[in-house]
Protein backbone atom coordinates (compact mmCIF):
# COMPACT_ATOMS: atom_id res chain seq x y z
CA UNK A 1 -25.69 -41.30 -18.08
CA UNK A 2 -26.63 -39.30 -15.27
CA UNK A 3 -25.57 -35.66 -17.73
CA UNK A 4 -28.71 -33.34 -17.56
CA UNK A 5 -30.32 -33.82 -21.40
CA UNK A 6 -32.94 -31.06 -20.96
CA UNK A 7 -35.11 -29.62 -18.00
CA UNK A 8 -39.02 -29.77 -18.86
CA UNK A 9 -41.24 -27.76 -16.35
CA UNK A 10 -38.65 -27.30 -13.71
CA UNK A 11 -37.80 -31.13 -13.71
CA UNK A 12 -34.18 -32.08 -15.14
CA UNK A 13 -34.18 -34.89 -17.37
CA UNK A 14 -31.21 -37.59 -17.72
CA UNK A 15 -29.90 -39.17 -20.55
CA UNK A 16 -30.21 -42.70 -18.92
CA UNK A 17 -34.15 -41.53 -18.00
CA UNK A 18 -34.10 -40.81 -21.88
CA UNK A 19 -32.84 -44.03 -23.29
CA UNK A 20 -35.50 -45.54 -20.89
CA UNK A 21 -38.40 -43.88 -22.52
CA UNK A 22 -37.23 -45.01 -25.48
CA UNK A 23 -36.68 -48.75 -24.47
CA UNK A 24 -40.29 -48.99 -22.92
CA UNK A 25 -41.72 -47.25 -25.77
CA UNK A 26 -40.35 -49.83 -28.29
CA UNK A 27 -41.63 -52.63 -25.63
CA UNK A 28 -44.96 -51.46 -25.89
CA UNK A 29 -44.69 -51.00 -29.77
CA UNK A 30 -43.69 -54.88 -30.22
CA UNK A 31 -46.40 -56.15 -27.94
CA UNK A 32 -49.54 -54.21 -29.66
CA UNK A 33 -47.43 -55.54 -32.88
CA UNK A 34 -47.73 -58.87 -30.99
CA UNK A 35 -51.67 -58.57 -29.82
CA UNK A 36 -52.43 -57.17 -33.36
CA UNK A 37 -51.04 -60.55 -34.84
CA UNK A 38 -52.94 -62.45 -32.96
CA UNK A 39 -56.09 -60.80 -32.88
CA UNK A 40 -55.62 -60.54 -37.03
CA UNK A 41 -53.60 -62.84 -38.46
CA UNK A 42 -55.13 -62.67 -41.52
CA UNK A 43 -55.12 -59.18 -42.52
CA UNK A 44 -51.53 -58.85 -44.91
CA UNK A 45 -51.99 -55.12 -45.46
CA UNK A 46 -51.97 -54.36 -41.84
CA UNK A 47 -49.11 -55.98 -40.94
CA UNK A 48 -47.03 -54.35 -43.71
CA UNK A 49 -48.15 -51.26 -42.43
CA UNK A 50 -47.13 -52.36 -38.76
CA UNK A 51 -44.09 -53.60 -40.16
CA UNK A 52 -43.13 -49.78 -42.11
CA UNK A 53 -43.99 -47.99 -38.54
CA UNK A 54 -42.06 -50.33 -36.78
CA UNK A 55 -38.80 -49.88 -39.10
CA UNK A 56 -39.93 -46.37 -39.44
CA UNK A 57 -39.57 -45.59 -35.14
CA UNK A 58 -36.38 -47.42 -35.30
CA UNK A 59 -34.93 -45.82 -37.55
CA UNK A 60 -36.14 -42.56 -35.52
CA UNK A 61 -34.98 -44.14 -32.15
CA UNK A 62 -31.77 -44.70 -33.95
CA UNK A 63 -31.26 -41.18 -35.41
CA UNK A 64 -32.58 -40.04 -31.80
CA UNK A 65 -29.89 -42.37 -30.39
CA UNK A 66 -26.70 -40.57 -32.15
CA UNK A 67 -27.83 -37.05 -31.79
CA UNK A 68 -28.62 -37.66 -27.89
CA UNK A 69 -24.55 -39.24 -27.69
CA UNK A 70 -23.46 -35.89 -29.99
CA UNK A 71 -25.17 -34.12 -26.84
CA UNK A 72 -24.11 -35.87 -24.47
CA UNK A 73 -20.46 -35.45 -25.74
CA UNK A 74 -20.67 -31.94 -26.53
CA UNK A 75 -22.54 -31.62 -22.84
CA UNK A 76 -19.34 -33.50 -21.03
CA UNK A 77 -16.55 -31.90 -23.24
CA UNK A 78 -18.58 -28.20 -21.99
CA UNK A 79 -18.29 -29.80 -18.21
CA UNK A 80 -14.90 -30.96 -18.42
CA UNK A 81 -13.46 -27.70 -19.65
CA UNK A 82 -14.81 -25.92 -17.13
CA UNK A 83 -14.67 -28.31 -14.55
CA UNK A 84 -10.49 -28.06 -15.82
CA UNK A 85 -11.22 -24.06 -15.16
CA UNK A 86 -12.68 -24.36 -12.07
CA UNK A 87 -9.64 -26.64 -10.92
CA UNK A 88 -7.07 -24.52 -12.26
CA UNK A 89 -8.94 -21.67 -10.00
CA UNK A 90 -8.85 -23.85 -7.44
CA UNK A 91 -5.20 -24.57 -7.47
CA UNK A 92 -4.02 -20.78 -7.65
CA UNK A 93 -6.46 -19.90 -4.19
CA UNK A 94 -4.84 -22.97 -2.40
CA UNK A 95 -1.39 -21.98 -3.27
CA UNK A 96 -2.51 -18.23 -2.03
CA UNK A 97 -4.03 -20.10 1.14
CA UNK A 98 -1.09 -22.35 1.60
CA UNK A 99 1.17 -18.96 1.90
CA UNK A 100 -1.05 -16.90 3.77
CA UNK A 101 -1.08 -20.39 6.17
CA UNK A 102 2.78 -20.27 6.45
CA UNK A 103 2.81 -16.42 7.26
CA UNK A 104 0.08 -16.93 9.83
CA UNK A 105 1.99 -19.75 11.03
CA UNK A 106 5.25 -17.92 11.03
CA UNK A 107 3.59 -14.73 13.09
CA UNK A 108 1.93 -17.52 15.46
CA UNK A 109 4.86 -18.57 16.26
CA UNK A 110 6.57 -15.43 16.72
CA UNK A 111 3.31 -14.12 19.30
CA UNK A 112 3.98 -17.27 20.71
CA UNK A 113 7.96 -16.62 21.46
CA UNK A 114 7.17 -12.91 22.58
CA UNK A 115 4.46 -14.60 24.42
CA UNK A 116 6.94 -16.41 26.81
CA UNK A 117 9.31 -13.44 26.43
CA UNK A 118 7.08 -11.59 28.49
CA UNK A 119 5.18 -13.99 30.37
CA UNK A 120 8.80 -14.34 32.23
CA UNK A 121 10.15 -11.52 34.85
CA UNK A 122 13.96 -11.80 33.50
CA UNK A 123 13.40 -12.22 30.55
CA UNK A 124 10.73 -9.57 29.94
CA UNK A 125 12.90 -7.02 32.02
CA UNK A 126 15.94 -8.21 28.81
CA UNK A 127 13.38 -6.74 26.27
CA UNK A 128 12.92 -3.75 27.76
CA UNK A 129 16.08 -3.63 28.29
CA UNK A 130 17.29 -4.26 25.00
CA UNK A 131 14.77 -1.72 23.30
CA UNK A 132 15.98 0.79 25.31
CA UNK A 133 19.28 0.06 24.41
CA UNK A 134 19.07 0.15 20.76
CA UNK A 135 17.50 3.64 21.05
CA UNK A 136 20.13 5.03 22.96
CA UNK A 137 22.67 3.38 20.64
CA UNK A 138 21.05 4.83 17.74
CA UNK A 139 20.33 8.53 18.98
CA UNK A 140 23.90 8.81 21.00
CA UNK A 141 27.21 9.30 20.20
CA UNK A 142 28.96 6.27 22.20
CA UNK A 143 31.01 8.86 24.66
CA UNK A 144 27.47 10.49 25.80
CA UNK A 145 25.99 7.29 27.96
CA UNK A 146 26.91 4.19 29.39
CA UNK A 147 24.69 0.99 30.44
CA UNK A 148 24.93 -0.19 34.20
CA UNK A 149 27.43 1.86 35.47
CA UNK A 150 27.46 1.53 39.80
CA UNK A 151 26.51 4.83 41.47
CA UNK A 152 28.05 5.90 44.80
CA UNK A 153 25.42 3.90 46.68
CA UNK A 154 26.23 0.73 45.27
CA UNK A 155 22.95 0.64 42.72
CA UNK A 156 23.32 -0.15 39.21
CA UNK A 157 20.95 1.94 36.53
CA UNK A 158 20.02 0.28 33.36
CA UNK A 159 21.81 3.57 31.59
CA UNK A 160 22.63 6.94 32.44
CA UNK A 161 23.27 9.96 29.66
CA UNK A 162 25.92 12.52 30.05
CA UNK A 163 24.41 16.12 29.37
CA UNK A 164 26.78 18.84 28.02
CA UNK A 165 27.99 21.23 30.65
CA UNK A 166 26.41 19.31 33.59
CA UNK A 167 28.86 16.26 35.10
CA UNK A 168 25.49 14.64 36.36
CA UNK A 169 24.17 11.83 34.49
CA UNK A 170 20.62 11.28 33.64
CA UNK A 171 19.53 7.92 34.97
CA UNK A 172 17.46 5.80 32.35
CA UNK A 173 15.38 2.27 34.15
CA UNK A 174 13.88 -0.17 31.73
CA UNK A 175 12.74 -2.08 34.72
CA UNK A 176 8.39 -1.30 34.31
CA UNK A 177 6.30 -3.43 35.99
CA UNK A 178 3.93 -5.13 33.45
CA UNK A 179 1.98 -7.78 35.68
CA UNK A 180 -0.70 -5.79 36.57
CA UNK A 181 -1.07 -4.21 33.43
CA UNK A 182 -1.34 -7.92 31.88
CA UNK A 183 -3.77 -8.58 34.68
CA UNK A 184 -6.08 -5.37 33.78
CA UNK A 185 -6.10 -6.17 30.22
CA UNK A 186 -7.20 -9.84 30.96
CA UNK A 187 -9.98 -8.97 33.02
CA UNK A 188 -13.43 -9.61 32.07
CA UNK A 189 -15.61 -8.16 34.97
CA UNK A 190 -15.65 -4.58 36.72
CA UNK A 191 -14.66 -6.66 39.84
CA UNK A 192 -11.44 -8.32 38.03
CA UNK A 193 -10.14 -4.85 36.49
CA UNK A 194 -10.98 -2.96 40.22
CA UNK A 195 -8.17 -5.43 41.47
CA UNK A 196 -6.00 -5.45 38.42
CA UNK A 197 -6.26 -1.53 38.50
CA UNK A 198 -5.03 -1.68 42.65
CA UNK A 199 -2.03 -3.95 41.37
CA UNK A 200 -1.25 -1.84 39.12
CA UNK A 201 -1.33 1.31 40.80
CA UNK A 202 0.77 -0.13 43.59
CA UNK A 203 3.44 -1.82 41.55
CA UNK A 204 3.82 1.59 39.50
CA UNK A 205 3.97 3.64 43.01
CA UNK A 206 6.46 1.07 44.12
CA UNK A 207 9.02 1.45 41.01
CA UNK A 208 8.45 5.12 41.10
CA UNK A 209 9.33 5.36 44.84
CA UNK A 210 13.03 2.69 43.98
CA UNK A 211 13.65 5.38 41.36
CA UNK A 212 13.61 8.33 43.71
CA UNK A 213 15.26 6.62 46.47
CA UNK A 214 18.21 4.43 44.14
CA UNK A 215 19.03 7.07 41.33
CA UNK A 216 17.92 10.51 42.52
CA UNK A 217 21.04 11.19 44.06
CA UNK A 218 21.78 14.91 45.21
CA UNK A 219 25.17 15.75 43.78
CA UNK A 220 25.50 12.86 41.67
CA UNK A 221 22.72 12.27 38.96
CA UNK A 222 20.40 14.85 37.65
CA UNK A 223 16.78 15.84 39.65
CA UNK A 224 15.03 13.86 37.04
CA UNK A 225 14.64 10.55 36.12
CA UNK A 226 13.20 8.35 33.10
CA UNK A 227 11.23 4.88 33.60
CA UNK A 228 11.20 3.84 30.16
CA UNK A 229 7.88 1.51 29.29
CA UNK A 230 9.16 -1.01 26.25
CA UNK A 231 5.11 -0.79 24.96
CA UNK A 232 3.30 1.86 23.48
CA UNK A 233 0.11 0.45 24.07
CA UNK A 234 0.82 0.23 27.80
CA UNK A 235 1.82 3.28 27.88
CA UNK A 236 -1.12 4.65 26.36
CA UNK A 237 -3.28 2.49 28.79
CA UNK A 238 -1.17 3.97 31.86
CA UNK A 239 -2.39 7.69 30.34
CA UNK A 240 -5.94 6.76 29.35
CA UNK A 241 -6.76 4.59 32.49
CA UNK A 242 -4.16 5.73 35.68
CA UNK A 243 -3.25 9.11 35.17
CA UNK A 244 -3.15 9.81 39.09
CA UNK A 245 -0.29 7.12 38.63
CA UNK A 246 1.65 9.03 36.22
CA UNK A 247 1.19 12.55 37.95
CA UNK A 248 2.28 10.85 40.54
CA UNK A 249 5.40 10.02 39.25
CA UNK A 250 6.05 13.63 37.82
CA UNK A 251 5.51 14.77 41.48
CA UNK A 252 8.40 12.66 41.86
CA UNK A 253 10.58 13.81 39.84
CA UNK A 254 9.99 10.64 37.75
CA UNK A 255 9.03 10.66 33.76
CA UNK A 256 6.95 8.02 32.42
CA UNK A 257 8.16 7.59 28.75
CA UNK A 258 7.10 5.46 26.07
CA UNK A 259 9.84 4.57 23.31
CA UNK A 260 8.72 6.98 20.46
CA UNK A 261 8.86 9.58 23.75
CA UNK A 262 12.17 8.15 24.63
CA UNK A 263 13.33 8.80 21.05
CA UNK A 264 12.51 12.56 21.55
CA UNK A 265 14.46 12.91 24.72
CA UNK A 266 17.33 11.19 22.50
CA UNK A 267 16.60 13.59 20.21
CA UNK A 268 16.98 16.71 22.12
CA UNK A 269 20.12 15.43 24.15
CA UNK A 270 21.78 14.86 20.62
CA UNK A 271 20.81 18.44 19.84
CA UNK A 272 22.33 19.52 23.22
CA UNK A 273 25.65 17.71 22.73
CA UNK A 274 25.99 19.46 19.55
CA UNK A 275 25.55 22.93 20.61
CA UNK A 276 27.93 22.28 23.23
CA UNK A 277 30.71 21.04 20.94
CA UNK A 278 29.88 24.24 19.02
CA UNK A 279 30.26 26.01 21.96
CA UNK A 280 33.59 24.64 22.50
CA UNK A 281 34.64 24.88 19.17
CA UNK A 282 34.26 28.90 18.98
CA UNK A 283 37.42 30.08 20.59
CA UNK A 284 39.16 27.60 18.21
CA UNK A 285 37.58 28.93 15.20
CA UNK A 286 38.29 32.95 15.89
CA UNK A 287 41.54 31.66 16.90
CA UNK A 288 41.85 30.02 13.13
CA UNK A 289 39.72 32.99 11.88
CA UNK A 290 42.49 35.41 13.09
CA UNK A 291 45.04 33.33 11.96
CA UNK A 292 43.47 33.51 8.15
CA UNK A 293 42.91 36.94 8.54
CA UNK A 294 46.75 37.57 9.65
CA UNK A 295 47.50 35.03 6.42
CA UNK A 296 45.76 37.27 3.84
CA UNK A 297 47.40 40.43 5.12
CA UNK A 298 50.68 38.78 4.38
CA UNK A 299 49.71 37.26 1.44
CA UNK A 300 48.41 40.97 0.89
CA UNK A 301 51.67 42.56 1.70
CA UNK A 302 53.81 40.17 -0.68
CA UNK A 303 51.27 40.52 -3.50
CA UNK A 304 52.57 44.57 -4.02
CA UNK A 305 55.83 43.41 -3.44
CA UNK A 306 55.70 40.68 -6.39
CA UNK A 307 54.14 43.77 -8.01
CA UNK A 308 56.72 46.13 -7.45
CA UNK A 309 59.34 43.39 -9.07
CA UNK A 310 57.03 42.82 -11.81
CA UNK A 311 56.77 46.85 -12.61
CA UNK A 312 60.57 47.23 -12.32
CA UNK A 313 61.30 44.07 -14.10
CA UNK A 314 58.74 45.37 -17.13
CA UNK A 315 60.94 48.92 -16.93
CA UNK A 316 64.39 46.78 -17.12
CA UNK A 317 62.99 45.13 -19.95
CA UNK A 318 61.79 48.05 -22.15
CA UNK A 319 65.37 49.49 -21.27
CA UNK A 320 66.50 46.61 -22.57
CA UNK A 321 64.07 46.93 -26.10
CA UNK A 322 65.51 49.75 -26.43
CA UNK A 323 68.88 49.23 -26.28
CA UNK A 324 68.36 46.24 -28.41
CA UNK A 325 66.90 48.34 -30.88
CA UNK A 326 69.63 50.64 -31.45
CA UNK A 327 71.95 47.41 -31.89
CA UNK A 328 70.13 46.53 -34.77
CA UNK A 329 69.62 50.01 -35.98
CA UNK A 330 73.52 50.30 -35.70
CA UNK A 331 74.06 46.45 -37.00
CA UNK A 332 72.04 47.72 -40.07
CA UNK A 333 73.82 50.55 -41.05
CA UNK A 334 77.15 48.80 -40.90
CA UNK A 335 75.92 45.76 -42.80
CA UNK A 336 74.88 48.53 -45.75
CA UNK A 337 78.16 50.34 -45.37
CA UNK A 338 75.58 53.34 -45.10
CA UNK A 339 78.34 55.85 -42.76
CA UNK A 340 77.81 60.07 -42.38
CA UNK A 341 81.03 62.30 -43.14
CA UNK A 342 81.82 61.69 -39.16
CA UNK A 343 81.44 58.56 -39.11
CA UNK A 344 83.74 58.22 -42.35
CA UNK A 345 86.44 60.70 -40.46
CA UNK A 346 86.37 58.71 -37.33
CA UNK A 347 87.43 55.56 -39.75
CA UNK A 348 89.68 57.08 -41.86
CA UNK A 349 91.56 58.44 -38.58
């Protein structure tokens, strides 16, 4: 009942405001019918008349009554299709919501876990650690480094890397300080990243300075060192926003590298192990080359003398064509009885 019927001048009419109108129009018909009774009782021809308008509005109202249900029918089967549409829409975006919800909740939960990875010392220093281990891994053959090993001093290195032609390792740490970095990122004031930005210059300077003194060992490990930063992002904030920090560090014989940098050095030690196992391998090949070399001579030198058995073979065998030839020649002449005056003389005799 409540189904818009039409709008007129901006204002939406009902069907239940229609049926109304209707009702209170036939109210008012049947009471003039009624006051016109009274005030005329007499007059016949009037109320037939009365009588034919009022059958004639009902049947009107009643016509009026079954085309405004065809609308209204035809209005509610137009509404429930497309309210069915608009459902069906409906469905498909909360099913697309409901996944992008569970992959949300899934990388919440993952930022949440790294989170507490690296909101802990040991466990933070175990990611680095573990990054930089999977590059080596991946880069290295498994001969060219090894993880902790204990230096002469006593100190353990997260990895060293053997270098062709050079017994010295080079010394890998995955140790980087990341609490003041966490500290300068968090800070909202100029006050708040002046302190963060102290911390972190001091905590760098002190790393640096364990490197030189721990793994920078005359003799034993090569002049340089890498501090390996698990973070790209830090890294790029150590460039952008303390680069007195990482000259610093260079000045120190200490290189600052990121893990797509770290990937490069892998890169380039991979190159230099296998220059230096062709390096190696070159007396061993012009040792084989000389033996191939001394091979085809021989295999030269045997080749005329399988040629000199073939030529001699081919003359011992046109000898023998030959002689097989006059066999038959002779074999011939016998079978035909076909003998010279010799040949008769030397039977006859």
């Amino acid at each position: 009942m409540d189904a818009v019927l039409f709008v007129l001048e901006g204002f939406s009419v009902t069907v239940g405001e229609t049926l109304a109108a209707a009702l209170a129009l036939c109210l008012a018909l049947g009471v003039s019918l009624i006051v016109a009774l009274r005030r005329d009782s007499g007059e016949g021809e009037r109320i037939a008349e009365l009588s034919g308008r009022l059958a004639s509005l009902g049947e009107w109202l009643g016509g009026r009554q079954t085309d405004i249900a065809r609308l209204m029918a035809e209005r509610l089967d137009a509404q429930g299709k497309a309210t069915g549409e608009t459902l069906t829409r409906l469905n498909e975006r909360l099913a697309v919501i409901d996944a992008a919800q569970s992959r949300i909740s899934s990388m919440a939960e993952d930022m949440v876990s790294l989170k507490d990875i690296l909101a802990n010392k040991q466990t933070r220093g175990a990611f680095g650690q573990g990054r930089m281990e999977t590059i080596v891994r991946d880069g290295l053959p498994p001969g060219a480094y090894t993880f902790q090993p204990t230096l002469a001093n006593k100190t353990r290195p997260d990895c060293v890397i053997r270098l062709p032609g050079d017994p010295r390792p080079l010394v890998v740490d995955a140790k980087f300080p990341l609490e003041g970095i966490a500290e300068f990122r968090r800070a909202r004031d100029d006050e708040g990243r002046k302190l963060a930005a102290r911390r972190v210059r001091a905590d760098v300077s002190r790393h640096v300075a364990d490197i030189e003194e721990k793994y920078l060992n005359p003799g034993e490990t090569q002049d340089v060192a890498l501090m390996f930063v698990p973070s790209e992002s830090i890294y790029a904030d150590l460039v952008e926003h303390f680069e007195d920090v990482v000259q610093r560090a260079h000045r120190a014989r200490v290189v600052i590298v990121s893990p797509s940098l770290m990937m490069m050095a892998i890169q380039v030690a991979q190159a230099m192990l296998r220059d230096a196992a062709v390096k190696e391998s070159v007396h061993a090949i012009r040792g084989e080359v000389g033996k191939l070399a001394a091979d085809a001579r021989r295999l030269a030198e045997r080749a005329a003398k399988l040629e000199g058995h073939f030529r001699a073979a081919q003359e011992d065998l046109s000898e023998a064509m030959t002689s097989a030839e006059k066999v038959a020649r002779r074999a011939q002449r016998i079978d035909g009885m076909d003998f010279g005056p010799e040949e008769r003389r030397a039977v006859g005799a």
